[in-house]
Protein backbone atom coordinates (compact mmCIF):
# COMPACT_ATOMS: atom_id res chain seq x y z
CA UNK A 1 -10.24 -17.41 -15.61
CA UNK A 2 -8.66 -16.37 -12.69
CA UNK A 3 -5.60 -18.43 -11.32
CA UNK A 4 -5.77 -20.17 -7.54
CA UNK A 5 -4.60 -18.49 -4.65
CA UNK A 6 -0.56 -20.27 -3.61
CA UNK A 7 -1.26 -21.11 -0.11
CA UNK A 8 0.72 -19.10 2.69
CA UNK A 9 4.22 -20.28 3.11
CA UNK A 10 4.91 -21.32 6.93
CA UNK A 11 8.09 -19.63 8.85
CA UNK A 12 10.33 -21.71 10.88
CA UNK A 13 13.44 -21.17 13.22
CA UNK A 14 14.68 -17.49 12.99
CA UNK A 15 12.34 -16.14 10.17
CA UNK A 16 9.55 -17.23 12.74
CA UNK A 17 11.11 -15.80 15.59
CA UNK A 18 11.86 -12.70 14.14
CA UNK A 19 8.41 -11.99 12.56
CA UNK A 20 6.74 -12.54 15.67
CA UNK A 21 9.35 -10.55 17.69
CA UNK A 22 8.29 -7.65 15.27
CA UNK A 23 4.48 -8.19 15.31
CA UNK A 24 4.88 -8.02 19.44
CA UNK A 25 7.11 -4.78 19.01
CA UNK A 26 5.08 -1.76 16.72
CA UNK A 27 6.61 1.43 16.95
CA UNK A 28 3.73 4.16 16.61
CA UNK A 29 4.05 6.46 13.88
CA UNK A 30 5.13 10.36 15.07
CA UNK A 31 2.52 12.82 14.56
CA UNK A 32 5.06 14.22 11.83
CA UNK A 33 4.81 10.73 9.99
CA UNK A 34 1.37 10.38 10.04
CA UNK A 35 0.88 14.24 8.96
CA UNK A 36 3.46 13.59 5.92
CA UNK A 37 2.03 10.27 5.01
CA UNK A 38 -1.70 12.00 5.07
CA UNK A 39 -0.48 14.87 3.15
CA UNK A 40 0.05 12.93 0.66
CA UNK A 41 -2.34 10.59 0.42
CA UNK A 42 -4.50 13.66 -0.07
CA UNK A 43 -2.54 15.11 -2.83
CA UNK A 44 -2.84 11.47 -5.07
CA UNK A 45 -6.20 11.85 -4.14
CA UNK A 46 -6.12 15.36 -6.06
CA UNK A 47 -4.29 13.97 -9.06
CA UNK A 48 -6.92 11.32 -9.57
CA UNK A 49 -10.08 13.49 -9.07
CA UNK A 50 -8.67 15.57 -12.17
CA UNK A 51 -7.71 12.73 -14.25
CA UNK A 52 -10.98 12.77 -14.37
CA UNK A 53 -11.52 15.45 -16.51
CA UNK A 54 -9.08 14.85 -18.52
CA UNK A 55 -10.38 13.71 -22.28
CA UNK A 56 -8.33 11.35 -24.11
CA UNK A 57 -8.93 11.09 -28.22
CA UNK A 58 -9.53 7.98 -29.17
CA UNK A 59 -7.17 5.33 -30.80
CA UNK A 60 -8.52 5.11 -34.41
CA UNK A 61 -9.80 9.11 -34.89
């Protein structure tokens, strides 16, 4: 059975201040960013496609 959800702590005084000051202030990723993060989302991508194939023996054989 799956455990409740904790409800969402509330921020106060700086925590507050300075989570919203860094919600209103999101630097865009460089083109060099983006291009390194995609690269390698596409190489996990890879390793999981040929997990796939991959053929485990079994526990008891």
């Amino acid at each position: 059975m799956a455990r409740p959800i904790k409800e969402t702590p509330i921020l106060y005084g700086e925590d507050a201040r300075r989570f919203e000051n860094e919600l209103n202030n999101v630097q865009p990723l460089s083109k060099e960013e983006k291009e390194r993060i995609r690269t390698h989302y596409e190489e996990v991508l890879l390793m999981m496609d040929r997990g796939k194939d991959l053929s485990f023996p079994k526990e008891n054989d």
